[in-house]
PDB file of N, CA and C in Angstrom:
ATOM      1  N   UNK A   1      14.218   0.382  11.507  1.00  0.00           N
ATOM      2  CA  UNK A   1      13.176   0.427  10.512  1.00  0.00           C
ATOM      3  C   UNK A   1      13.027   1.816   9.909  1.00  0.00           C
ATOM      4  N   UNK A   2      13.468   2.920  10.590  1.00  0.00           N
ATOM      5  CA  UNK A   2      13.702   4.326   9.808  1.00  0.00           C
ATOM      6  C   UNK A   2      14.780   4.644   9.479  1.00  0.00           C
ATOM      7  N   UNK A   3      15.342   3.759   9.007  1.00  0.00           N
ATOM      8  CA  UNK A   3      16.869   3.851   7.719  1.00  0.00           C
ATOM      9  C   UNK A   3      16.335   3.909   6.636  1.00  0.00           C
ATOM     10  N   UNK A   4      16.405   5.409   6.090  1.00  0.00           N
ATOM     11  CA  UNK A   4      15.597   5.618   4.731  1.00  0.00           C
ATOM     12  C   UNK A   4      17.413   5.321   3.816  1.00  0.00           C
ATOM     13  N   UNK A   5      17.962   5.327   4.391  1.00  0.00           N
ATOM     14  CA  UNK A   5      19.228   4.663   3.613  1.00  0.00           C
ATOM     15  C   UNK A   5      18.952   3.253   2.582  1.00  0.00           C
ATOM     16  N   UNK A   6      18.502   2.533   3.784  1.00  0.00           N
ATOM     17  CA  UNK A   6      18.466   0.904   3.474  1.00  0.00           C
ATOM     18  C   UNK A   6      17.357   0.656   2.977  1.00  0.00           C
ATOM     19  N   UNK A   7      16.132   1.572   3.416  1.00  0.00           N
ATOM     20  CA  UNK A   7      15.179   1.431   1.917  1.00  0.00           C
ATOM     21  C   UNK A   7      15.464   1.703   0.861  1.00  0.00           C
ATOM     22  N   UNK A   8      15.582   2.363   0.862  1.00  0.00           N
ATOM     23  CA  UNK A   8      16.150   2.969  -0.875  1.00  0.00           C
ATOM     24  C   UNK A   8      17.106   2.407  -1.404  1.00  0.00           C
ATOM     25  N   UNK A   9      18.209   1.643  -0.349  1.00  0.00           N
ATOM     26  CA  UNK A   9      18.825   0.153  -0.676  1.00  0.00           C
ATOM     27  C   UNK A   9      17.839  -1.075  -1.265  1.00  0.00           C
ATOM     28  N   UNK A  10      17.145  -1.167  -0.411  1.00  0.00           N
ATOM     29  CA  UNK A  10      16.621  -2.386  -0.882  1.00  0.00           C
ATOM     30  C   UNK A  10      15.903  -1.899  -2.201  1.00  0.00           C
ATOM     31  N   UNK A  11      15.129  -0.653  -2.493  1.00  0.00           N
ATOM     32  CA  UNK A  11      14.569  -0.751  -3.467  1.00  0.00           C
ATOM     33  C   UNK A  11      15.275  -1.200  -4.791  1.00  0.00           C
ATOM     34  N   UNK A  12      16.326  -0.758  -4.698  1.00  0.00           N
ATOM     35  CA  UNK A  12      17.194  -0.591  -6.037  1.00  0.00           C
ATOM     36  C   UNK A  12      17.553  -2.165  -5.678  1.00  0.00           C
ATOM     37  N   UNK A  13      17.400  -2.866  -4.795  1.00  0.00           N
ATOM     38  CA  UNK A  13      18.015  -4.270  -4.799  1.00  0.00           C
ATOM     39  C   UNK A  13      16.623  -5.559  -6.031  1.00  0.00           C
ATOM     40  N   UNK A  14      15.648  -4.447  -5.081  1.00  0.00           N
ATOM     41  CA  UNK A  14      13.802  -5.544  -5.997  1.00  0.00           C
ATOM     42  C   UNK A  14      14.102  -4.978  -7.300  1.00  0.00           C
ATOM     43  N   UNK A  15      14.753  -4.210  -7.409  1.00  0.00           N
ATOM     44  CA  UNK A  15      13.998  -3.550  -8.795  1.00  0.00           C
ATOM     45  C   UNK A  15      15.245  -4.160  -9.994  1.00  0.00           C
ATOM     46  N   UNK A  16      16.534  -3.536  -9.430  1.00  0.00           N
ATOM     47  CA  UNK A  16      17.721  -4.700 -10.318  1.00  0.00           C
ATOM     48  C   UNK A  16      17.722  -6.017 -10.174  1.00  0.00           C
ATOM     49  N   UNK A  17      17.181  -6.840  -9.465  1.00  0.00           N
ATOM     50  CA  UNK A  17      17.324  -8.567  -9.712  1.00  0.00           C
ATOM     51  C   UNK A  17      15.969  -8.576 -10.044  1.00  0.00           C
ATOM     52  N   UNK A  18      14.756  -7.689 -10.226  1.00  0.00           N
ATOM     53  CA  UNK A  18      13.650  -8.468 -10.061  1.00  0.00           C
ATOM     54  C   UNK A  18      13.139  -9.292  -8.853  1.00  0.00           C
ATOM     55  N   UNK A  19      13.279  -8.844  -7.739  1.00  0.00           N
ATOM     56  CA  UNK A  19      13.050  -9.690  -6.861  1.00  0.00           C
ATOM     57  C   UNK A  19      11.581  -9.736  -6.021  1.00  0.00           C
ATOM     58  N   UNK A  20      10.600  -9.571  -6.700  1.00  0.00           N
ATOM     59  CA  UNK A  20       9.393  -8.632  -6.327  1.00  0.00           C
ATOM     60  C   UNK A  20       8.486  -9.789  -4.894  1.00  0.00           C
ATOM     61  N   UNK A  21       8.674 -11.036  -6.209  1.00  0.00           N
ATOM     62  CA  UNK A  21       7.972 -11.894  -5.838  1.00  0.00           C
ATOM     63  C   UNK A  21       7.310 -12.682  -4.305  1.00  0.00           C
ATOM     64  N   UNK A  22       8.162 -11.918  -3.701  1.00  0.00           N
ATOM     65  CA  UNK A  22       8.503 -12.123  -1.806  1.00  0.00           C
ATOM     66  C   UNK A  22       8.084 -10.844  -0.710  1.00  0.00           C
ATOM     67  N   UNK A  23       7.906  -9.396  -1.565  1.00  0.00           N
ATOM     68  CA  UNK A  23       8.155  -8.742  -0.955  1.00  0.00           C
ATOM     69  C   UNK A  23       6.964  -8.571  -0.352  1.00  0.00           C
ATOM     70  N   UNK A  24       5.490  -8.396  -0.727  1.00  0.00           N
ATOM     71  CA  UNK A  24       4.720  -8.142  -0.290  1.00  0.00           C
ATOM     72  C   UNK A  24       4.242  -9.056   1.267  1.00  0.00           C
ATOM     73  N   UNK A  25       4.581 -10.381   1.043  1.00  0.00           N
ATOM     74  CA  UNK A  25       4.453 -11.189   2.283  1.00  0.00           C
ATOM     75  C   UNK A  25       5.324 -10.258   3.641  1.00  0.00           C
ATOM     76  N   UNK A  26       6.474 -10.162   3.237  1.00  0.00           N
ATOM     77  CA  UNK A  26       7.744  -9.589   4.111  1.00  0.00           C
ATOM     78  C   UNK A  26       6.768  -7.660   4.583  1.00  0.00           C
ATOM     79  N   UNK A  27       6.252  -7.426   3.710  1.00  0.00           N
ATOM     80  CA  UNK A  27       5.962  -6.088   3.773  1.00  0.00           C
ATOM     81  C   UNK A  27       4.598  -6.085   5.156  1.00  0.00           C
ATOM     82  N   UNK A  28       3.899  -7.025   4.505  1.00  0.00           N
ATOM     83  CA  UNK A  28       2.590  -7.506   5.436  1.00  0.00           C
ATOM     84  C   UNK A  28       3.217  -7.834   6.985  1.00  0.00           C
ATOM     85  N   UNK A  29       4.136  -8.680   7.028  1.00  0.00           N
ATOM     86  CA  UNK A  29       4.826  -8.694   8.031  1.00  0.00           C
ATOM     87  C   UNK A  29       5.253  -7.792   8.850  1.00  0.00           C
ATOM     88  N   UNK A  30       5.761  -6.884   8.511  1.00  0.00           N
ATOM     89  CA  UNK A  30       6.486  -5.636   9.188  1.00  0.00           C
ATOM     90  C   UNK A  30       5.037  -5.096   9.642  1.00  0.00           C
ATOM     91  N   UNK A  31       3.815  -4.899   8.987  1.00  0.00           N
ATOM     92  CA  UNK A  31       2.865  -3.934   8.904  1.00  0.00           C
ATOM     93  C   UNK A  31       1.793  -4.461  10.180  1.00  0.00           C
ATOM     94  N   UNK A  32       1.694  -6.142  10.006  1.00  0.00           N
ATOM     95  CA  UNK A  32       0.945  -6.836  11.272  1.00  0.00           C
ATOM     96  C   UNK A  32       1.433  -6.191  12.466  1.00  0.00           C
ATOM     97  N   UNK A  33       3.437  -6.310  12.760  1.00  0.00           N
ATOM     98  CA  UNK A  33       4.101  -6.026  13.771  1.00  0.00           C
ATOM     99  C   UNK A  33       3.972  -4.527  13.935  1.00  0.00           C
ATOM    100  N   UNK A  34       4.067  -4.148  13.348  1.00  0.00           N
ATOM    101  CA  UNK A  34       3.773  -2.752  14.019  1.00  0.00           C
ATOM    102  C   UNK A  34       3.057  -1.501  12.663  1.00  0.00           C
ATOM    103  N   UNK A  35       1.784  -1.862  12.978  1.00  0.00           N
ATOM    104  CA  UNK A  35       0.653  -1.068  11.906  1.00  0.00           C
ATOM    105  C   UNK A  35       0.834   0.561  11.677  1.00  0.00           C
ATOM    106  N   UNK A  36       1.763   0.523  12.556  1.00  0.00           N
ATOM    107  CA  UNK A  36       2.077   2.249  12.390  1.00  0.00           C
ATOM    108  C   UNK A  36       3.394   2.718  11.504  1.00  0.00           C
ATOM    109  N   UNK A  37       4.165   1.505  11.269  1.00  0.00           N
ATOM    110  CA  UNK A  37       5.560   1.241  10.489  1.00  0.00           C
ATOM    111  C   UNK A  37       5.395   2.497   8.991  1.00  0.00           C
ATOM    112  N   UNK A  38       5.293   3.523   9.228  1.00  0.00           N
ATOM    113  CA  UNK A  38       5.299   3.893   7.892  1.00  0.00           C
ATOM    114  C   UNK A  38       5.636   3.994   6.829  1.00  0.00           C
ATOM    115  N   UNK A  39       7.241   3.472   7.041  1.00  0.00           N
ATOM    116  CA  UNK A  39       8.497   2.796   6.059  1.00  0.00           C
ATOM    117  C   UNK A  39       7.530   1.478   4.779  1.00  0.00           C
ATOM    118  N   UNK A  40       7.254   0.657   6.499  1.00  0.00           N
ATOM    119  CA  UNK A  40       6.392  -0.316   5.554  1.00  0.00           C
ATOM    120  C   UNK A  40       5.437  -0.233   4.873  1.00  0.00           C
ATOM    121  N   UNK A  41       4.476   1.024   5.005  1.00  0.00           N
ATOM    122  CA  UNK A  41       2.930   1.148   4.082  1.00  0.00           C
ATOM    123  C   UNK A  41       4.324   1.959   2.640  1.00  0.00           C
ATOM    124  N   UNK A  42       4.872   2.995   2.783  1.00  0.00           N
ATOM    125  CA  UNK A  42       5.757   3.535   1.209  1.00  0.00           C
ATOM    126  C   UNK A  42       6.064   2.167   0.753  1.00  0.00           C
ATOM    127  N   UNK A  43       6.657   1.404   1.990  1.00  0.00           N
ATOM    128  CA  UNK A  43       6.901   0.107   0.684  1.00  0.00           C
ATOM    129  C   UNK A  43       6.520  -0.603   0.397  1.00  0.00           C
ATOM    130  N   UNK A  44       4.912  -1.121   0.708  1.00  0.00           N
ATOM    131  CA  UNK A  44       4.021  -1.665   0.235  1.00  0.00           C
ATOM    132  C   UNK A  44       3.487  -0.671  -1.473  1.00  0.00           C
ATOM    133  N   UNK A  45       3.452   0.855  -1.008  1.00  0.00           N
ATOM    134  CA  UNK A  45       3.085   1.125  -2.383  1.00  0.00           C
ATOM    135  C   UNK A  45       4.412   0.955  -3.121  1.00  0.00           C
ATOM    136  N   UNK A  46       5.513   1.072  -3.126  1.00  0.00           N
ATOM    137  CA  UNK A  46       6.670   1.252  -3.999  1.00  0.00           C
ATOM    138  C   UNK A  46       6.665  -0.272  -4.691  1.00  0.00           C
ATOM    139  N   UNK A  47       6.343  -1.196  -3.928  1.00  0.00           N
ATOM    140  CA  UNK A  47       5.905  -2.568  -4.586  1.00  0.00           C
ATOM    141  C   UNK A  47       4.890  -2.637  -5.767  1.00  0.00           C
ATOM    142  N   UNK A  48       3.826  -2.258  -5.412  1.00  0.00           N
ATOM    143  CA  UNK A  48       2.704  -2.454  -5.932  1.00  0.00           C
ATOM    144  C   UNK A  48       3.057  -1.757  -7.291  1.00  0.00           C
ATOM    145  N   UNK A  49       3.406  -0.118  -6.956  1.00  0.00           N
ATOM    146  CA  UNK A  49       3.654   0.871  -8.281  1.00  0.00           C
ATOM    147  C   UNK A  49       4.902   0.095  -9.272  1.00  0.00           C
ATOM    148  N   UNK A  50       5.846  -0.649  -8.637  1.00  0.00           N
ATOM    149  CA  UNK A  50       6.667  -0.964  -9.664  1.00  0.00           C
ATOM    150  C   UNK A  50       6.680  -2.384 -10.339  1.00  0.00           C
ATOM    151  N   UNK A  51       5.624  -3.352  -9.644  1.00  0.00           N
ATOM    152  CA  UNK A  51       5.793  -4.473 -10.058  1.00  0.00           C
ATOM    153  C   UNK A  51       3.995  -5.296 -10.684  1.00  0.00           C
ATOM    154  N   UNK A  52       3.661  -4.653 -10.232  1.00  0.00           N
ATOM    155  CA  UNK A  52       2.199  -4.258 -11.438  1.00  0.00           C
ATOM    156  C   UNK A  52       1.313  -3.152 -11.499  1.00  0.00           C
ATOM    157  N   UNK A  53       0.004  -3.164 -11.566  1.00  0.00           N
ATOM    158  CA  UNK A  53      -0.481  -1.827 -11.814  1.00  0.00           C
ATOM    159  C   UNK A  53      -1.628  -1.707 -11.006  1.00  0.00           C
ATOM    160  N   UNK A  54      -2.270  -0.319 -11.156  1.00  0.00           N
ATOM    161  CA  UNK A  54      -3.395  -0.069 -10.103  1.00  0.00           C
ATOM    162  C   UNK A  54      -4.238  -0.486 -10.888  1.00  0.00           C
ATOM    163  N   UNK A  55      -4.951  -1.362 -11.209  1.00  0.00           N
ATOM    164  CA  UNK A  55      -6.409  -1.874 -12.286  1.00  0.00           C
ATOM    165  C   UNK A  55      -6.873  -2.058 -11.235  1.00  0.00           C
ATOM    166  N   UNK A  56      -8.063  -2.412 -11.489  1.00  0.00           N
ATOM    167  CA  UNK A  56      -9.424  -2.750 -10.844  1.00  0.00           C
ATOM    168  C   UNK A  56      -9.354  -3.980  -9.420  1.00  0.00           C
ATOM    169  N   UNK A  57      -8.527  -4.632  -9.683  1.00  0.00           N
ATOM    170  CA  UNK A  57      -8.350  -6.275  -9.110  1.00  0.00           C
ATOM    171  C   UNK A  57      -7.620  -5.768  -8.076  1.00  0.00           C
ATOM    172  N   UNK A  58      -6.355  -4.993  -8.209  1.00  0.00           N
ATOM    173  CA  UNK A  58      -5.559  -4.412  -7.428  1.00  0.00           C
ATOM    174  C   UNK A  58      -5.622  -3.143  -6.473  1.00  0.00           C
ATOM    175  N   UNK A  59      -6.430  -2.235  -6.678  1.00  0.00           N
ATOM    176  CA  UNK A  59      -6.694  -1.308  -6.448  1.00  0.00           C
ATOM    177  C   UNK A  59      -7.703  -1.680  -5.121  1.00  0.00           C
ATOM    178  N   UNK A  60      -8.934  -2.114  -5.782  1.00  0.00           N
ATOM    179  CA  UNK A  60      -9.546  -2.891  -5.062  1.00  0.00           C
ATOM    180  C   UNK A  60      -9.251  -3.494  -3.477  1.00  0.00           C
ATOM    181  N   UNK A  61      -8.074  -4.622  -4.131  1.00  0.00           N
ATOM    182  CA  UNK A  61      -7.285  -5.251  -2.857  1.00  0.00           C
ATOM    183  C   UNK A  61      -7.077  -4.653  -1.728  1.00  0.00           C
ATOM    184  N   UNK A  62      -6.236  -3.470  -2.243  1.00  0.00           N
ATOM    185  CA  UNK A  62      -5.341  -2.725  -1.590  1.00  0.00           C
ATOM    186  C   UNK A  62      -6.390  -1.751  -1.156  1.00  0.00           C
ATOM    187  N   UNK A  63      -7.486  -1.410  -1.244  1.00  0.00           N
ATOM    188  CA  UNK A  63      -8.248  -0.675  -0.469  1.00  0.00           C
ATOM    189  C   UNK A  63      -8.866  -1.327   0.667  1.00  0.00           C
ATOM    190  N   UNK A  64      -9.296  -2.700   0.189  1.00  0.00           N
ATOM    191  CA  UNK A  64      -9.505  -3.535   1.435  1.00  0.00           C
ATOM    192  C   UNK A  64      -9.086  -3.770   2.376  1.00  0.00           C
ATOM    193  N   UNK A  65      -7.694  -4.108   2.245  1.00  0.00           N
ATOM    194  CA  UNK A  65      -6.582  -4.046   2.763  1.00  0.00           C
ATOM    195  C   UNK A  65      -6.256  -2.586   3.830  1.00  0.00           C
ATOM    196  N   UNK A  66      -5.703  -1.809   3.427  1.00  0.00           N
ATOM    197  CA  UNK A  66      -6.169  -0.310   4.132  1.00  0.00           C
ATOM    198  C   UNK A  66      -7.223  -0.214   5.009  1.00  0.00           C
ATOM    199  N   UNK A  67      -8.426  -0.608   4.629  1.00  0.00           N
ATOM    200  CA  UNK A  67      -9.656  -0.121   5.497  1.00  0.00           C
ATOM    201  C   UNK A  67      -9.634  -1.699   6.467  1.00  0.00           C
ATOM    202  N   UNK A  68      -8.886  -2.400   6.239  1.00  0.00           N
ATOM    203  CA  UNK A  68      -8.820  -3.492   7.468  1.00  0.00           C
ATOM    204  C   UNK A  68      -8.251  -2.951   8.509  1.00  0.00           C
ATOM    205  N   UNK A  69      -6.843  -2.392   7.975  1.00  0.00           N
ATOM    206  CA  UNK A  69      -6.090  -1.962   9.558  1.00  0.00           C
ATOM    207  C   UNK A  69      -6.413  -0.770   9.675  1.00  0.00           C
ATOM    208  N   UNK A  70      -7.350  -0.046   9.097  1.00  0.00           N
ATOM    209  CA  UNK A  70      -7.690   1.165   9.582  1.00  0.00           C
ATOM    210  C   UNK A  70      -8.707   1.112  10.612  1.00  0.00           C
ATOM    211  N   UNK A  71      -9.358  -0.367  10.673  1.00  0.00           N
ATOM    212  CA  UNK A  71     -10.600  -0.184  11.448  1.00  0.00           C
ATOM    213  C   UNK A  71      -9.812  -1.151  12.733  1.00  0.00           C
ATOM    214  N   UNK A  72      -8.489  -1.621  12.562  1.00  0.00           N
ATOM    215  CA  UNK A  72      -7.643  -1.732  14.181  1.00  0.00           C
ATOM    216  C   UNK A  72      -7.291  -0.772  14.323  1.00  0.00           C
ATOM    217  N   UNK A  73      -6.663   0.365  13.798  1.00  0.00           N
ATOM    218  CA  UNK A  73      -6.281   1.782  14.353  1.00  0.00           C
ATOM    219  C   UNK A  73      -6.316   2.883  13.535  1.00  0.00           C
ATOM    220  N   UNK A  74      -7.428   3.537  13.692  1.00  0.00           N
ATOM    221  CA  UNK A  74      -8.241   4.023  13.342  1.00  0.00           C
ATOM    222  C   UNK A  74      -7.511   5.602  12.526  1.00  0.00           C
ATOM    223  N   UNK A  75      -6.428   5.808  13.482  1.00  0.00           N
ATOM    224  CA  UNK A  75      -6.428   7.652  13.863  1.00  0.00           C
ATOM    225  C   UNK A  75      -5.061   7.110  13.528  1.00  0.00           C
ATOM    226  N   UNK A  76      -4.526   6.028  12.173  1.00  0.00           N
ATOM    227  CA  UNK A  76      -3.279   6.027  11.692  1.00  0.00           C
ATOM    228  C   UNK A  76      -3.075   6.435  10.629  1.00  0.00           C
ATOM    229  N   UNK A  77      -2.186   7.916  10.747  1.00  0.00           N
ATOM    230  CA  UNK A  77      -1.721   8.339   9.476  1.00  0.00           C
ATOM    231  C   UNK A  77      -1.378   7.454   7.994  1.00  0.00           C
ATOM    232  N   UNK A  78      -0.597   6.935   8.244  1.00  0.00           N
ATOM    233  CA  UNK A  78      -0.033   5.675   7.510  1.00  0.00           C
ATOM    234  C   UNK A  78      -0.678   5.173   6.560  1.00  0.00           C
ATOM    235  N   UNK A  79      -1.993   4.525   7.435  1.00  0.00           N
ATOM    236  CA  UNK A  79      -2.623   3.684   6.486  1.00  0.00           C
ATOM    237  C   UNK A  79      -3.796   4.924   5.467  1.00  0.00           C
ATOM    238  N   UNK A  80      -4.115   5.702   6.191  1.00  0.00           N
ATOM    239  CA  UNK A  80      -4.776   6.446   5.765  1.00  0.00           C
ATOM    240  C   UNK A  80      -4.581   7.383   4.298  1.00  0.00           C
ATOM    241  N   UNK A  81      -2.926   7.474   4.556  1.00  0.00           N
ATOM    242  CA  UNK A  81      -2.087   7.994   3.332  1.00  0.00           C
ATOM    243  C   UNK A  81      -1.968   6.891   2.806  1.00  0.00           C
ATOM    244  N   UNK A  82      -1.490   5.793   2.665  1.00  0.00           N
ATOM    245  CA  UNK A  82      -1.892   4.857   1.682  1.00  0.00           C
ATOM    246  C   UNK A  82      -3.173   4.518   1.239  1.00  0.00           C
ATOM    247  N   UNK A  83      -3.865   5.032   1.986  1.00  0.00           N
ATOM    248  CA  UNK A  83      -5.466   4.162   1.197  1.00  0.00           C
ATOM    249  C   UNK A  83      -5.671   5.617   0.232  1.00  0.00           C
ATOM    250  N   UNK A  84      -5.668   7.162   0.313  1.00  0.00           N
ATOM    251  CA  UNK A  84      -5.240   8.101  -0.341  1.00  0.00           C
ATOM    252  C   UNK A  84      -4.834   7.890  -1.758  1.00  0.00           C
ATOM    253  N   UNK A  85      -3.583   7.307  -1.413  1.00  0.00           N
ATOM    254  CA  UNK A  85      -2.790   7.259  -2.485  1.00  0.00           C
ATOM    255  C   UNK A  85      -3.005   6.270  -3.654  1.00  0.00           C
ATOM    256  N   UNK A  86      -3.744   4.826  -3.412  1.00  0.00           N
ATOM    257  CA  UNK A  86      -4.151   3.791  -3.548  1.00  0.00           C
ATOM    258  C   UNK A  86      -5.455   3.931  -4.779  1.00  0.00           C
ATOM    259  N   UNK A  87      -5.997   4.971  -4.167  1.00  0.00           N
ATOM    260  CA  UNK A  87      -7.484   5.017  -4.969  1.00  0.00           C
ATOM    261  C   UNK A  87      -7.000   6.576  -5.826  1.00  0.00           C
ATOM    262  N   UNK A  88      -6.285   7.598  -5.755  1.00  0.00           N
ATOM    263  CA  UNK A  88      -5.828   8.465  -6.539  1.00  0.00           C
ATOM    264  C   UNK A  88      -4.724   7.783  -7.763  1.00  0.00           C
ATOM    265  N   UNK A  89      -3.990   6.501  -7.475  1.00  0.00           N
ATOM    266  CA  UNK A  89      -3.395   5.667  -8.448  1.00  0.00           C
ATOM    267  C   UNK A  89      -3.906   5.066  -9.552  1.00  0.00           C
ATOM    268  N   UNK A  90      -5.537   4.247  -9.110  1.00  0.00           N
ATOM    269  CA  UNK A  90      -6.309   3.958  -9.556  1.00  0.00           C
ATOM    270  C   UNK A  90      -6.503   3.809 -11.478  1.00  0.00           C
ATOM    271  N   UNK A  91      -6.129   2.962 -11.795  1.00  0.00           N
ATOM    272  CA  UNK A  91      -5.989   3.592 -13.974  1.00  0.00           C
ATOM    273  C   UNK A  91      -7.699   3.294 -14.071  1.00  0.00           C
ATOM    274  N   UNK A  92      -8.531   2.511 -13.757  1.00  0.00           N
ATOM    275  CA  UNK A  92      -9.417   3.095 -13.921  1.00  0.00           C
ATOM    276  C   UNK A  92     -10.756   3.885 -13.227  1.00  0.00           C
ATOM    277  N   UNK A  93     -10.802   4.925 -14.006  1.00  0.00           N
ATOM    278  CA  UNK A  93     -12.002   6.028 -13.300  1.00  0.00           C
ATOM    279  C   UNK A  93     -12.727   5.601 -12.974  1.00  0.00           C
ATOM    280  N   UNK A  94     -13.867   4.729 -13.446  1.00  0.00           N
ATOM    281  CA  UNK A  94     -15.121   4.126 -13.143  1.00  0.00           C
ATOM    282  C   UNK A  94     -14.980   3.164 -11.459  1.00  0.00           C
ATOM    283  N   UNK A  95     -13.882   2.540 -11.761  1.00  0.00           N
ATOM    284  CA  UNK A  95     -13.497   1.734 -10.573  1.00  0.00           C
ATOM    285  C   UNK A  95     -13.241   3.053  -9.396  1.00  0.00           C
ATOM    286  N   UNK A  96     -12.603   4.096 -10.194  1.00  0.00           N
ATOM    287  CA  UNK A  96     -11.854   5.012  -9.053  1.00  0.00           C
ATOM    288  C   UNK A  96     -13.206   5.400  -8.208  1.00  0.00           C
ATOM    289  N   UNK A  97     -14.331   5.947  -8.620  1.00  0.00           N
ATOM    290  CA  UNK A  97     -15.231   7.176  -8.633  1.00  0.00           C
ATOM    291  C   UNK A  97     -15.875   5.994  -7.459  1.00  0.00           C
ATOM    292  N   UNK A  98     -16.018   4.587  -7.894  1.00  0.00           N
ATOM    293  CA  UNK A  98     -17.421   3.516  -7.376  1.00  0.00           C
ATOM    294  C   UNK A  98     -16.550   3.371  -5.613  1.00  0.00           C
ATOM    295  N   UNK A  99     -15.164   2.841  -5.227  1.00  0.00           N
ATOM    296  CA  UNK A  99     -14.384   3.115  -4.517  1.00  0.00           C
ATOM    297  C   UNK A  99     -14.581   4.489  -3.027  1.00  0.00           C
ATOM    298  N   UNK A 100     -14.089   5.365  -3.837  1.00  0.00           N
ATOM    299  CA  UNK A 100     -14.074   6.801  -3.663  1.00  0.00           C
ATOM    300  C   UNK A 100     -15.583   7.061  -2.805  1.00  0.00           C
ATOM    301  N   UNK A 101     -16.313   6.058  -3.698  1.00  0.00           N
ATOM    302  CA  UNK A 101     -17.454   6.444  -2.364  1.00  0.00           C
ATOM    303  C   UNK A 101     -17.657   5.700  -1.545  1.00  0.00           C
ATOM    304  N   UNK A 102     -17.514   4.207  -1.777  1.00  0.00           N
ATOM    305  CA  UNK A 102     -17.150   3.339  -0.807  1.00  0.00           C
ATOM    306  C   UNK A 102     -16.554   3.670   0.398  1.00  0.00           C
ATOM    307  N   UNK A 103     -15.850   4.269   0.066  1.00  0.00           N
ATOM    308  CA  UNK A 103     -14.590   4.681   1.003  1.00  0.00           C
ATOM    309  C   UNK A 103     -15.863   5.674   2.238  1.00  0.00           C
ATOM    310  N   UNK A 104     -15.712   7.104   1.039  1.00  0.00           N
ATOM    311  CA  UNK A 104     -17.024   8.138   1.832  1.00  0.00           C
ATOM    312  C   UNK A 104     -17.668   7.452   2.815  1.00  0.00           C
ATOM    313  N   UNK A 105     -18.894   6.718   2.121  1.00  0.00           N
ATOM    314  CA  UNK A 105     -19.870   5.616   2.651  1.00  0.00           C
ATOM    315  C   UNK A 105     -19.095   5.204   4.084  1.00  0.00           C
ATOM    316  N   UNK A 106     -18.118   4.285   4.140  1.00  0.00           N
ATOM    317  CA  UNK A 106     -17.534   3.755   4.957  1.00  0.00           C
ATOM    318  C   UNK A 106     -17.478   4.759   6.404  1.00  0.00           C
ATOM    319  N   UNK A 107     -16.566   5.841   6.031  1.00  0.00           N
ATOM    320  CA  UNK A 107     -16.267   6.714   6.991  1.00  0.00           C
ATOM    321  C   UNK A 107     -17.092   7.507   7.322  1.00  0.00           C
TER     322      UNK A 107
END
């Protein structure tokens, strides 16, 4: 799972056929099995960034998402840099800023 070879294989594999449509299930997968997989949170965002966008609906998700397995393990880099990265992606501000404190709030 730390063959940054064969990621960067596969990326160029989703991204020339279009093959997006599967990945996130497969990604969730890796991430249930082992929540610390950090291969799998880059390629959960490398999904997200190339096959739609951070709007409101999404952004959203994916913060939820983050602060789920953050509250099974707490003191994981991983998710933590993705939830980071997630709400700094964010296209809109208003959503970003309301979030951003959510987040605060939360922690």
């Amino acid at each position: 799972q730390k063959n940054y070879h064969a990621w960067q294989h596969r990326q160029w594999v989703l991204h020339t056929f279009n093959l997006w449509q599967d990945e996130l299930n497969f990604v969730d997968d890796l991430i249930q099995t082992d929540i610390r997989n950090n291969s799998a949170w880059n390629q959960r965002f490398y999904v997200i960034s190339h096959s739609s966008k951070y709007d409101r609906e999404v952004t959203e998700r994916e913060v939820n998402y983050a602060m789920d397995k953050i509250k099974k393990v707490n003191k994981n880099e991983s998710s933590w840099n993705y939830l980071r990265g997630v709400l700094n992606h964010c296209e809109d501000e208003e959503k970003k800023c309301e979030l951003k404190k959510s987040v605060r709030d939360w922690c």
